[in-house]
C-alpha atoms as a PDB file:
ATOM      1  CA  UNK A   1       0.000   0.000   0.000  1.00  0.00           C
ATOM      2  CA  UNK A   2       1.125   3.528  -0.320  1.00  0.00           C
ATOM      3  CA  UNK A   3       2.958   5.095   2.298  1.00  0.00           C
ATOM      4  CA  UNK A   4       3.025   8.994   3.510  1.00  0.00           C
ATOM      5  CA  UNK A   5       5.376  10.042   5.752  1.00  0.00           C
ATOM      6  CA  UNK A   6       4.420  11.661   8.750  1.00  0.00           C
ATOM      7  CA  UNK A   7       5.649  14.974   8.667  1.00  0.00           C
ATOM      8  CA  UNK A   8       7.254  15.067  12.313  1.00  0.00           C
ATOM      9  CA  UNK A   9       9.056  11.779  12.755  1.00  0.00           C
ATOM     10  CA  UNK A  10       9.189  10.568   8.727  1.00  0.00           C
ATOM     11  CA  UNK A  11       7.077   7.978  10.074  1.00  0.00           C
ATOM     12  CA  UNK A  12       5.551   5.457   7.366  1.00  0.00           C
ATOM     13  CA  UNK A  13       1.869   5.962   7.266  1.00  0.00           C
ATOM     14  CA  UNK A  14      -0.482   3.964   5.432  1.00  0.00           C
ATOM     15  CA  UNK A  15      -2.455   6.137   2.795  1.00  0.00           C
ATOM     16  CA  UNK A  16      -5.800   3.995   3.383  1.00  0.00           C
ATOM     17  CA  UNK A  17      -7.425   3.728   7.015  1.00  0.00           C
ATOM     18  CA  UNK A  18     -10.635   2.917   8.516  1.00  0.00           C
ATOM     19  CA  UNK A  19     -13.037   5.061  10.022  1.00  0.00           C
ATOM     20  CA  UNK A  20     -15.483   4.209  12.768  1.00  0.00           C
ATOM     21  CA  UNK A  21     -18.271   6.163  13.271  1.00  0.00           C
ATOM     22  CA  UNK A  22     -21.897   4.712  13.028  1.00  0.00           C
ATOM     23  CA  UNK A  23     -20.242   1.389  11.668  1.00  0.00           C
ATOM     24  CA  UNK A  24     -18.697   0.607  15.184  1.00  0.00           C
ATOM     25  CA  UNK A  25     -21.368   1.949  17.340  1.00  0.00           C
ATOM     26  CA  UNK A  26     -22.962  -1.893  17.617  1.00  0.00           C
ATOM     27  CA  UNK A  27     -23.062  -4.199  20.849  1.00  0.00           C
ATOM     28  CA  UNK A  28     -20.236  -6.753  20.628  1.00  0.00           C
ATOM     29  CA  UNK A  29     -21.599 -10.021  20.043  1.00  0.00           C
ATOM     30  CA  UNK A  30     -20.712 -12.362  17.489  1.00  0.00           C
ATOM     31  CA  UNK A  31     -23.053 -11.882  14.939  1.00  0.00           C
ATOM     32  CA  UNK A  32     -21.960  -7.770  15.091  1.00  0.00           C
ATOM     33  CA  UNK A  33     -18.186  -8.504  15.621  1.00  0.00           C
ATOM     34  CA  UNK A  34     -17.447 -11.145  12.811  1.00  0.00           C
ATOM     35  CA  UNK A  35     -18.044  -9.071   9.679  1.00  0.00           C
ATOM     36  CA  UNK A  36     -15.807  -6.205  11.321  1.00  0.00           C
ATOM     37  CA  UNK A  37     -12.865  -8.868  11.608  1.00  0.00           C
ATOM     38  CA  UNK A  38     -13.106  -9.446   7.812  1.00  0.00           C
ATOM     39  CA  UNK A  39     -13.222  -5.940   7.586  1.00  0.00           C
ATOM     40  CA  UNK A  40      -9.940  -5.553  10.089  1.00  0.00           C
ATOM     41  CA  UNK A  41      -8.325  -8.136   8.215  1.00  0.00           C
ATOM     42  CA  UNK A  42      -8.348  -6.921   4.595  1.00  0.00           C
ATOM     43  CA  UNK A  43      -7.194  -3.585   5.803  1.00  0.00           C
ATOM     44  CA  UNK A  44      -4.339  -5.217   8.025  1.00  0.00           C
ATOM     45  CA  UNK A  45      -3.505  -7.418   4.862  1.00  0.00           C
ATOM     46  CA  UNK A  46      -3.530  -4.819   2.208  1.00  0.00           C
ATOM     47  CA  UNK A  47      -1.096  -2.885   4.673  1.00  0.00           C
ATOM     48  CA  UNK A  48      -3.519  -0.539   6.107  1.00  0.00           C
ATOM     49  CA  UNK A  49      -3.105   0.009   9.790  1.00  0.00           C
ATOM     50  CA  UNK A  50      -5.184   3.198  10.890  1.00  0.00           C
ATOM     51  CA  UNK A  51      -8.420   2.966  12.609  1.00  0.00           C
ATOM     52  CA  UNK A  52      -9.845   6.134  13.986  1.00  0.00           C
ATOM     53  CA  UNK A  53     -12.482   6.390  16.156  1.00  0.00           C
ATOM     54  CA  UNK A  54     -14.316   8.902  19.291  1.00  0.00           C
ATOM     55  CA  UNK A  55     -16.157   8.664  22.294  1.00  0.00           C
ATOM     56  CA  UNK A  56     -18.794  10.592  20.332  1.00  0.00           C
ATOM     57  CA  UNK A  57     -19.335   7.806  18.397  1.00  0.00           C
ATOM     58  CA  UNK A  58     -21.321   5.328  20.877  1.00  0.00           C
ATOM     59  CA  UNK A  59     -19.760   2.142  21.382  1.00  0.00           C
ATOM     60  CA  UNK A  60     -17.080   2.294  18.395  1.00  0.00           C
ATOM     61  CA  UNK A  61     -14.434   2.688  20.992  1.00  0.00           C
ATOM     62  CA  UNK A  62     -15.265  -0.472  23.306  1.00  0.00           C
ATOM     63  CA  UNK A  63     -16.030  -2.016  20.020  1.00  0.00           C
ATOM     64  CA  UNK A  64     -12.503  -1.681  18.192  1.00  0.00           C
ATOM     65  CA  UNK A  65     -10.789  -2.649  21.521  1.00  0.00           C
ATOM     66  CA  UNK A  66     -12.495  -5.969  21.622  1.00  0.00           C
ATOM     67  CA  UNK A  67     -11.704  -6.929  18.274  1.00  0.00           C
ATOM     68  CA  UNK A  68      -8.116  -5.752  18.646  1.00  0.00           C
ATOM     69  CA  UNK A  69      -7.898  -8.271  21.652  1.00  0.00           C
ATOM     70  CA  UNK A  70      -9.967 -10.699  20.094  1.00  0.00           C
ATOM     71  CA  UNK A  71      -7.671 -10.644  17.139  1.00  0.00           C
ATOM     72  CA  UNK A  72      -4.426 -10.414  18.965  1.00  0.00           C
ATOM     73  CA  UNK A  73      -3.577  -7.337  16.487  1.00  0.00           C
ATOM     74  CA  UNK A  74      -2.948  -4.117  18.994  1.00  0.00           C
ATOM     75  CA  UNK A  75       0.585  -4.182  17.667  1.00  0.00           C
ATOM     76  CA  UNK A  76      -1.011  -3.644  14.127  1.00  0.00           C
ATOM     77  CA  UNK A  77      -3.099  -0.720  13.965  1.00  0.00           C
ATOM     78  CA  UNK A  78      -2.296   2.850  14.427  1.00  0.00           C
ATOM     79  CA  UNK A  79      -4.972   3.280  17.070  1.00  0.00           C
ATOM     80  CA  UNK A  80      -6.164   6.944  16.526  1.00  0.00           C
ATOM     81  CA  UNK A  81      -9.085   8.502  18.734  1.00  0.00           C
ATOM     82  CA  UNK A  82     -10.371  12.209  20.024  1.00  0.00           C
ATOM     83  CA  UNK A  83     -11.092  13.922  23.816  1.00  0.00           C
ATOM     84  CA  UNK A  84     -14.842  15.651  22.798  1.00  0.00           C
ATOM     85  CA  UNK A  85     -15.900  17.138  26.376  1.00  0.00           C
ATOM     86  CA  UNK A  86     -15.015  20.238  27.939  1.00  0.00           C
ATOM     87  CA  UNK A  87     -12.992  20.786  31.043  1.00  0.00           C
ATOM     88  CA  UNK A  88      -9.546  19.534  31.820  1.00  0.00           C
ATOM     89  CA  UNK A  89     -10.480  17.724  34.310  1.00  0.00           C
ATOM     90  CA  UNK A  90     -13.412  15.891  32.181  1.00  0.00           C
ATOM     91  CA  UNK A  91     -11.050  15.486  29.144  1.00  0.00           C
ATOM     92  CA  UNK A  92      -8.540  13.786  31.359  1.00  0.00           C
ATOM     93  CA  UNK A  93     -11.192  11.088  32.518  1.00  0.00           C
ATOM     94  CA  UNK A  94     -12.655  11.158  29.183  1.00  0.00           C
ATOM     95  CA  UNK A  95      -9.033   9.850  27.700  1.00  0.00           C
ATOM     96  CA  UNK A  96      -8.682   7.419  30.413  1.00  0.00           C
ATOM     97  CA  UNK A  97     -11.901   5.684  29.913  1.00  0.00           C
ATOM     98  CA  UNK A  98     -10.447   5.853  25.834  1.00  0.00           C
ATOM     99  CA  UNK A  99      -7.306   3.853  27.300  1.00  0.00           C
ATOM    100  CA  UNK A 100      -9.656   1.371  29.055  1.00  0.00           C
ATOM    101  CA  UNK A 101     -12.034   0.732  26.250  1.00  0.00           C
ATOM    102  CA  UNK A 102      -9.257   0.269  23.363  1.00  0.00           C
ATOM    103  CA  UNK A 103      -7.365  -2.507  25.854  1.00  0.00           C
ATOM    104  CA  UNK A 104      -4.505  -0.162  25.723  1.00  0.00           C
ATOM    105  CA  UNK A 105      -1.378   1.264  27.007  1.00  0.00           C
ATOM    106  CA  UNK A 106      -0.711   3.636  24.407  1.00  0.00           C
ATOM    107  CA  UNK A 107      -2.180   5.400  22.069  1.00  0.00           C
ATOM    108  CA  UNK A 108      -1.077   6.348  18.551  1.00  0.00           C
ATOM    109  CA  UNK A 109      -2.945   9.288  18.270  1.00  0.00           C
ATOM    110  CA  UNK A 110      -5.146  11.527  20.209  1.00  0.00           C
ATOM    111  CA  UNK A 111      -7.237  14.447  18.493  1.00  0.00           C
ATOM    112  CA  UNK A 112      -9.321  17.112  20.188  1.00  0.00           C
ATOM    113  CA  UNK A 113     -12.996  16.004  18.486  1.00  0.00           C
ATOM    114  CA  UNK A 114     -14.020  19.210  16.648  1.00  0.00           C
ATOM    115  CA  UNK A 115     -11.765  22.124  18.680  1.00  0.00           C
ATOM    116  CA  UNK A 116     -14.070  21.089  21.907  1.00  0.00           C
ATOM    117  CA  UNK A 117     -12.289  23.341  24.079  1.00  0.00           C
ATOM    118  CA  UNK A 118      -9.420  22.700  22.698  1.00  0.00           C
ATOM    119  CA  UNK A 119      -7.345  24.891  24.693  1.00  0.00           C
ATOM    120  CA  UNK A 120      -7.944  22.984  27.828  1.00  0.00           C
ATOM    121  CA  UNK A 121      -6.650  19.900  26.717  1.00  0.00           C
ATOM    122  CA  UNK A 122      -3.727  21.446  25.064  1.00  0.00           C
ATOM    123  CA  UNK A 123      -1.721  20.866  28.179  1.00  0.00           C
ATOM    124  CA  UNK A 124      -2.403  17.222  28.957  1.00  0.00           C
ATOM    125  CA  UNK A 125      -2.260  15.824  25.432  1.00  0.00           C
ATOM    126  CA  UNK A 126       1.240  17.360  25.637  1.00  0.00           C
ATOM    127  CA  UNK A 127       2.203  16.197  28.941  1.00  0.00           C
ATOM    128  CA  UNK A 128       0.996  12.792  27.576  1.00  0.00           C
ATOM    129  CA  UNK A 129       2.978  12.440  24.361  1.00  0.00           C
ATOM    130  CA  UNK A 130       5.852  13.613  26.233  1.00  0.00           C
ATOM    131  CA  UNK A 131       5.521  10.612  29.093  1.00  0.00           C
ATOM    132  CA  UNK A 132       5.047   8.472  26.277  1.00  0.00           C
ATOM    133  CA  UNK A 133       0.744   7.694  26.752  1.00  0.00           C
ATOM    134  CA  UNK A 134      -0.017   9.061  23.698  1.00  0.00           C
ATOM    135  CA  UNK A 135       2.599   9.232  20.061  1.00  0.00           C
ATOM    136  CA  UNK A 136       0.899  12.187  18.370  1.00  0.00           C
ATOM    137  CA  UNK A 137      -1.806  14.871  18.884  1.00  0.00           C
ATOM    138  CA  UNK A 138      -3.978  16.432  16.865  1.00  0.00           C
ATOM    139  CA  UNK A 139      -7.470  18.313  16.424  1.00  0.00           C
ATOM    140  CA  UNK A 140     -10.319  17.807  14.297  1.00  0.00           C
ATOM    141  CA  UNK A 141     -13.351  19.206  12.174  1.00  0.00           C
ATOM    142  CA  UNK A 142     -15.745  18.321   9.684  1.00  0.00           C
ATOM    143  CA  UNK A 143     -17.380  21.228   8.526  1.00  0.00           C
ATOM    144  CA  UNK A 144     -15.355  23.176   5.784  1.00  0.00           C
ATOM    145  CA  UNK A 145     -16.777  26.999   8.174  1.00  0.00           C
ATOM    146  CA  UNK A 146     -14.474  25.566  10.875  1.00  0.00           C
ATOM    147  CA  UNK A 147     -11.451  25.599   8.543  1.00  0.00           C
ATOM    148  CA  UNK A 148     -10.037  28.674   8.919  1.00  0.00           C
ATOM    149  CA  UNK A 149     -10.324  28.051  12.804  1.00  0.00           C
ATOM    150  CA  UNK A 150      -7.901  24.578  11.973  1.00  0.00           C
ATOM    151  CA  UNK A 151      -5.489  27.049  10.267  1.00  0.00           C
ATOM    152  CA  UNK A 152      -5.144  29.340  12.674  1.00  0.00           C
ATOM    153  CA  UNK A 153      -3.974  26.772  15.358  1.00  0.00           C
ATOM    154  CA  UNK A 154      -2.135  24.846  12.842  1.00  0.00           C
ATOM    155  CA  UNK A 155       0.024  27.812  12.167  1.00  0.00           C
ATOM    156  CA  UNK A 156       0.215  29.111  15.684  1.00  0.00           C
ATOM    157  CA  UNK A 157       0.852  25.355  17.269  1.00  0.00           C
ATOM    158  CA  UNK A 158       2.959  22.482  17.832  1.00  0.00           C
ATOM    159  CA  UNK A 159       0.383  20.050  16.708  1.00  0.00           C
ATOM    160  CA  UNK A 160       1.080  16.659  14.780  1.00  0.00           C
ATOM    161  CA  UNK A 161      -1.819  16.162  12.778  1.00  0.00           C
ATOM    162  CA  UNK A 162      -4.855  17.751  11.694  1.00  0.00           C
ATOM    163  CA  UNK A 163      -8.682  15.904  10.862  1.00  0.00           C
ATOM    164  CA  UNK A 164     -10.825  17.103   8.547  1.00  0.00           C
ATOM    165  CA  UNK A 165     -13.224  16.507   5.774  1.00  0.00           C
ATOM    166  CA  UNK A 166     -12.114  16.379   1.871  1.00  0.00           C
ATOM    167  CA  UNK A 167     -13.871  14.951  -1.102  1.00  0.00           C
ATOM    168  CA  UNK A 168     -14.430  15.694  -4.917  1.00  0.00           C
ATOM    169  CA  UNK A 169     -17.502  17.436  -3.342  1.00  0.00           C
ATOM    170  CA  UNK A 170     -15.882  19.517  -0.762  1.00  0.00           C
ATOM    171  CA  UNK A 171     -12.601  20.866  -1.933  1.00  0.00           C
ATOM    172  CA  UNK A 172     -12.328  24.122   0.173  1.00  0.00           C
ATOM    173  CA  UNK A 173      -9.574  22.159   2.164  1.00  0.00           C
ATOM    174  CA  UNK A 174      -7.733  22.507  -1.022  1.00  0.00           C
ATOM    175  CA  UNK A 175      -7.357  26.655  -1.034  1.00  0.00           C
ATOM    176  CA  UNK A 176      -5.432  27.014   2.198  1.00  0.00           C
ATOM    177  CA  UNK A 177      -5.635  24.635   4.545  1.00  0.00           C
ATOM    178  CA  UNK A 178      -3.961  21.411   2.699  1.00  0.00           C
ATOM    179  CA  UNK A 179      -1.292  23.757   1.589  1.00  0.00           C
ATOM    180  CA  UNK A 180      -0.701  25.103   5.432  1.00  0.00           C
ATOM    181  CA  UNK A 181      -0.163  21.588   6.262  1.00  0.00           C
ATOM    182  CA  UNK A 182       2.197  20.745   4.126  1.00  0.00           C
ATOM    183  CA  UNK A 183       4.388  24.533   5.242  1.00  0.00           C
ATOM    184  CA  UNK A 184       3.945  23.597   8.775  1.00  0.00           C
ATOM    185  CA  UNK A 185       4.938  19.918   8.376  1.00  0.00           C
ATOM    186  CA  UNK A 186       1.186  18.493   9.589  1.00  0.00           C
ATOM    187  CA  UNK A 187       0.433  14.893   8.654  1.00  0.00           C
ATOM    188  CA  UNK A 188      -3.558  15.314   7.859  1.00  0.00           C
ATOM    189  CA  UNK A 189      -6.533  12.118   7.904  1.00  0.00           C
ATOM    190  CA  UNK A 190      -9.449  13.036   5.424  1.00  0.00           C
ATOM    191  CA  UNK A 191     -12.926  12.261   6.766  1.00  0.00           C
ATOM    192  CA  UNK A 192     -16.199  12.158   4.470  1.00  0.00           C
ATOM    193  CA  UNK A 193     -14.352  11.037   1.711  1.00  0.00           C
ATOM    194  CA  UNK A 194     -17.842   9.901   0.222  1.00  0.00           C
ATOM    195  CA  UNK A 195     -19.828  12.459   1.144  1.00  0.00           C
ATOM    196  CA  UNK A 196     -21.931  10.153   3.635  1.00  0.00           C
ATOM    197  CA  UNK A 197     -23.021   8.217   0.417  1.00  0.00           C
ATOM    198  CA  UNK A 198     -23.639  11.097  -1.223  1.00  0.00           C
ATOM    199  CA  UNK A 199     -20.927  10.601  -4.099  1.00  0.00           C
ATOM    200  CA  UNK A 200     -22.236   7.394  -4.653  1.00  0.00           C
ATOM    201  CA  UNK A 201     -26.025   8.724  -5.011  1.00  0.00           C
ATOM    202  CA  UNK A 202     -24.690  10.727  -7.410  1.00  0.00           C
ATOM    203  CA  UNK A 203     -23.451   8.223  -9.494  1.00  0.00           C
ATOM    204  CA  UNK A 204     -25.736   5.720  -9.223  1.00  0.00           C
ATOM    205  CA  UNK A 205     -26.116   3.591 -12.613  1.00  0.00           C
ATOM    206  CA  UNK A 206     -23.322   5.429 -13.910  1.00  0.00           C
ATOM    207  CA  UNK A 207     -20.174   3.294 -14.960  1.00  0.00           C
ATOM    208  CA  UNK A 208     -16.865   4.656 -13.965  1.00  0.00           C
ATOM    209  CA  UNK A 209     -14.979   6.129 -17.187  1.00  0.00           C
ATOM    210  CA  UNK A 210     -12.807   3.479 -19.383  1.00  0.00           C
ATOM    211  CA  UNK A 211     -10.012   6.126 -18.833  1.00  0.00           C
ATOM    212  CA  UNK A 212      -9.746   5.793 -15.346  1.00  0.00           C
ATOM    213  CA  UNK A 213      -8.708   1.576 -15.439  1.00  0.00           C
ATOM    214  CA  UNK A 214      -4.846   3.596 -16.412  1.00  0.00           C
ATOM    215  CA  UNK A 215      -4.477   4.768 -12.670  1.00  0.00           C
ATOM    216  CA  UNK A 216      -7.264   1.816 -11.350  1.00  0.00           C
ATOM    217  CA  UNK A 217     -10.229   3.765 -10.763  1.00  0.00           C
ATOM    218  CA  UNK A 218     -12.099   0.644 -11.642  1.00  0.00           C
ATOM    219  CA  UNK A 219     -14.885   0.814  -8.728  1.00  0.00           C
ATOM    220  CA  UNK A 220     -16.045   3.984  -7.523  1.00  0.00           C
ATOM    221  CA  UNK A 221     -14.672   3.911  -4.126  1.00  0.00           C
ATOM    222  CA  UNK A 222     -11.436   3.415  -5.710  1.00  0.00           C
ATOM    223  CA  UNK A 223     -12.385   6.608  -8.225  1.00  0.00           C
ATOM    224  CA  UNK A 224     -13.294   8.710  -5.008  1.00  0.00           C
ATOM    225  CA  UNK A 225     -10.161   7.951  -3.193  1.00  0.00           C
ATOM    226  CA  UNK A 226      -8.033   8.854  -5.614  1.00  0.00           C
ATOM    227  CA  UNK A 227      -8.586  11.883  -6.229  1.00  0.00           C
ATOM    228  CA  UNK A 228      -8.321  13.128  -2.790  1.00  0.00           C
ATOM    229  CA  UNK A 229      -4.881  11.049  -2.524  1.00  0.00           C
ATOM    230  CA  UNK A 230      -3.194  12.408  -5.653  1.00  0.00           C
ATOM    231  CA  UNK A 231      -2.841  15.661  -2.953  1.00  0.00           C
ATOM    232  CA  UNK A 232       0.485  15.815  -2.082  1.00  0.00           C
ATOM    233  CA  UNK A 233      -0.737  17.453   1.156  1.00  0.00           C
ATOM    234  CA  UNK A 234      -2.910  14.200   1.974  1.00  0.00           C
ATOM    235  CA  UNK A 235      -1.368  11.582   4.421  1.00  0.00           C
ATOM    236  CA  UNK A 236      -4.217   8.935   4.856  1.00  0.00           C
ATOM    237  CA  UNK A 237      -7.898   8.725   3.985  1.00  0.00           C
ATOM    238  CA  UNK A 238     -10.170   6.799   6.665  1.00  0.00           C
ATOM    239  CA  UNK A 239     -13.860   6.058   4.997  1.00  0.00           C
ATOM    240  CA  UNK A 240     -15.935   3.867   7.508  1.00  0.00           C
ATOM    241  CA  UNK A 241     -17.105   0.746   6.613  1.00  0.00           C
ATOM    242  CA  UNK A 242     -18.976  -2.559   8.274  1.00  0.00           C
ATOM    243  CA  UNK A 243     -19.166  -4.113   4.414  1.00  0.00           C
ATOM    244  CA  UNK A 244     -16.049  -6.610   4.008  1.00  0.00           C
ATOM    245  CA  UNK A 245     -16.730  -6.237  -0.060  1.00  0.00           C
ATOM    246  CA  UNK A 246     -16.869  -2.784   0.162  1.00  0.00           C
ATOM    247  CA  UNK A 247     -13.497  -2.801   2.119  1.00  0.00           C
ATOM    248  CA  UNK A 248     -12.062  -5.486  -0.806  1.00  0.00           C
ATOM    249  CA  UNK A 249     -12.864  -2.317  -3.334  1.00  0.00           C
ATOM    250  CA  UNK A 250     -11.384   0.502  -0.859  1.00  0.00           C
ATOM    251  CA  UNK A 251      -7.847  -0.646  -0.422  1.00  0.00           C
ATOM    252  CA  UNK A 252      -7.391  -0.767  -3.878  1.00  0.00           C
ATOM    253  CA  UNK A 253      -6.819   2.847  -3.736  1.00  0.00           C
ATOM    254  CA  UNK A 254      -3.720   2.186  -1.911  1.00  0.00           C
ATOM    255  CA  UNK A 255      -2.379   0.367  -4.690  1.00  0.00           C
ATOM    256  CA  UNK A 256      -0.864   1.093  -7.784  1.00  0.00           C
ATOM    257  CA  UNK A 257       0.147   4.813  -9.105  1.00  0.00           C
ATOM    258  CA  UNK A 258      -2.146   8.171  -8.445  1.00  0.00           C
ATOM    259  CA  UNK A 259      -3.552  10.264 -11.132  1.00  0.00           C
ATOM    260  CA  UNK A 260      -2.114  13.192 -12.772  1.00  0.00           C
ATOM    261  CA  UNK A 261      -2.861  17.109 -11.965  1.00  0.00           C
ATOM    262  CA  UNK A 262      -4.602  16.351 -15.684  1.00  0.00           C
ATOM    263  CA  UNK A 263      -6.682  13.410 -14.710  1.00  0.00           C
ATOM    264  CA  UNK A 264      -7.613  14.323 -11.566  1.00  0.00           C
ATOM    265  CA  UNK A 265      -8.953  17.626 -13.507  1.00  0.00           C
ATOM    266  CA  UNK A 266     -10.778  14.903 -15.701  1.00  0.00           C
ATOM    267  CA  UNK A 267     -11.802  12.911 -12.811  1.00  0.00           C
ATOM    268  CA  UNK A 268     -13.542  15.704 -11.578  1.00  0.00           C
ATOM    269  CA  UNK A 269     -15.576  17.379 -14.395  1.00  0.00           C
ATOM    270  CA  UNK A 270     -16.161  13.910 -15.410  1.00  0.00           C
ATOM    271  CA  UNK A 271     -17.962  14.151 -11.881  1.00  0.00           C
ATOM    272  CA  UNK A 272     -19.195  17.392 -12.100  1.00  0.00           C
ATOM    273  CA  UNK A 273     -21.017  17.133 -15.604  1.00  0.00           C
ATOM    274  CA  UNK A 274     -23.272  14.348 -14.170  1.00  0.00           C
END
């Protein structure tokens, strides 16, 4: 799979991760758990390692840690999740619980869930990473008005990565904020990269363009994600998914080369003229 380095450490980071929200939020018994391990394992097999998750999204959290256990594969995944509360005091319990729930000692990443008073859990998420708890920190947001609010701390801040939504949909990310990134040396994880199905509604009973088989755009998924990989400025894309097939069709955007400035241009008013 194609790598991206992480900005701070040169750290090899898989371009193709897995997100968690709604798909995770399930009670973990069998019949819940066992399509999720299929899911797990064609990620961990295709060389995909990140799996990103929140306390805002219901059970996802408890969820990923019992299949990590389950599954013996803690050492495998890049275990990413967020502090969404307010209070330092409330965003220190808030992590700890996080700890408890992923079966963990240490956590790859730790994001403030969309700037929720950020400011108070500057300090700790520091402290952390610097006794070793936590690898990297970073804040998040999903709505393209909150960007210039994710630049400003980006460029004022000793952060290591940066969350936020990016599709062929919603490009504003593309103006400024992608580009700060990549001047201030900020690895970045794109949310939404479907639009919440959207992308696909869009398309529906359309087949994707012969042209697009020379970079393998040959599903859709694989169409979307490459596009929003062929930034320079992107480090790893994490769509959520329960659907082993659909997971089979996602990696593939890992693989092989990325288009052109040109195709991507052709990717998207091929998208844009539907």
């Amino acid at each position: 799979m194609l790598t991206r380095a992480i900005p701070k450490t040169n750290e090899a980071l898989p371009a193709i991760g897995l997100g968690t929200w709604k798909v995770f939020d399930l009670a973990p018994t069998p019949a819940n758990l066992n399509p999720l391990k299929d899911v797990l394992n064609i990620l961990f097999a295709a060389g995909g390692k990140v799996i990103d998750s929140s306390p805002m999204y219901g059970r996802a959290e408890e969820v990923a840690g019992v299949l990590l256990d389950q599954m013996k594969a803690q050492d495998r995944a890049f275990i990413a999740t967020k502090v969404w509360t307010e209070g330092r005091e409330r965003g220190i319990a808030q992590m700890e619980e996080s700890f408890r729930l992923l079966r963990t000692e240490r956590i790859d990443l730790m994001q403030v869930h969309n700037l929720l008073d950020w400011r108070s859990h500057r300090a700790t998420l520091r402290d952390w990473k610097a006794a070793g708890r936590l690898r990297y920190i970073g804040i998040t947001h999903y709505t393209p008005s909150a960007y210039a609010q994710l630049a400003d701390i980006i460029a004022r801040e000793e952060i290591d990565f940066v969350q936020f939504a990016y599709s062929m949909a919603t490009r504003q990310a593309e103006r400024h904020l992608l580009p700060l990134c990549a001047e201030r040396g900020v690895a970045t994880l794109i949310n939404r990269p479907f639009e919440t199905g959207g992308l696909f509604r869009k398309v529906r009973g359309k087949e994707v363009p012969e042209w697009a088989t020379a970079f393998g755009g040959t599903h859709w998924s694989t169409f979307f994600l490459k596009y929003i990989l062929a930034h320079p400025a992107v480090s790893c894309v994490i769509p959520a998914t329960a659907n082993p097939d659909h997971m089979r069709e996602i990696v593939l955007a890992g693989e092989g080369r990325l288009p052109s400035e040109a195709e991507r241009a052709r990717m998207l008013a091929f998208v844009e003229a539907l």
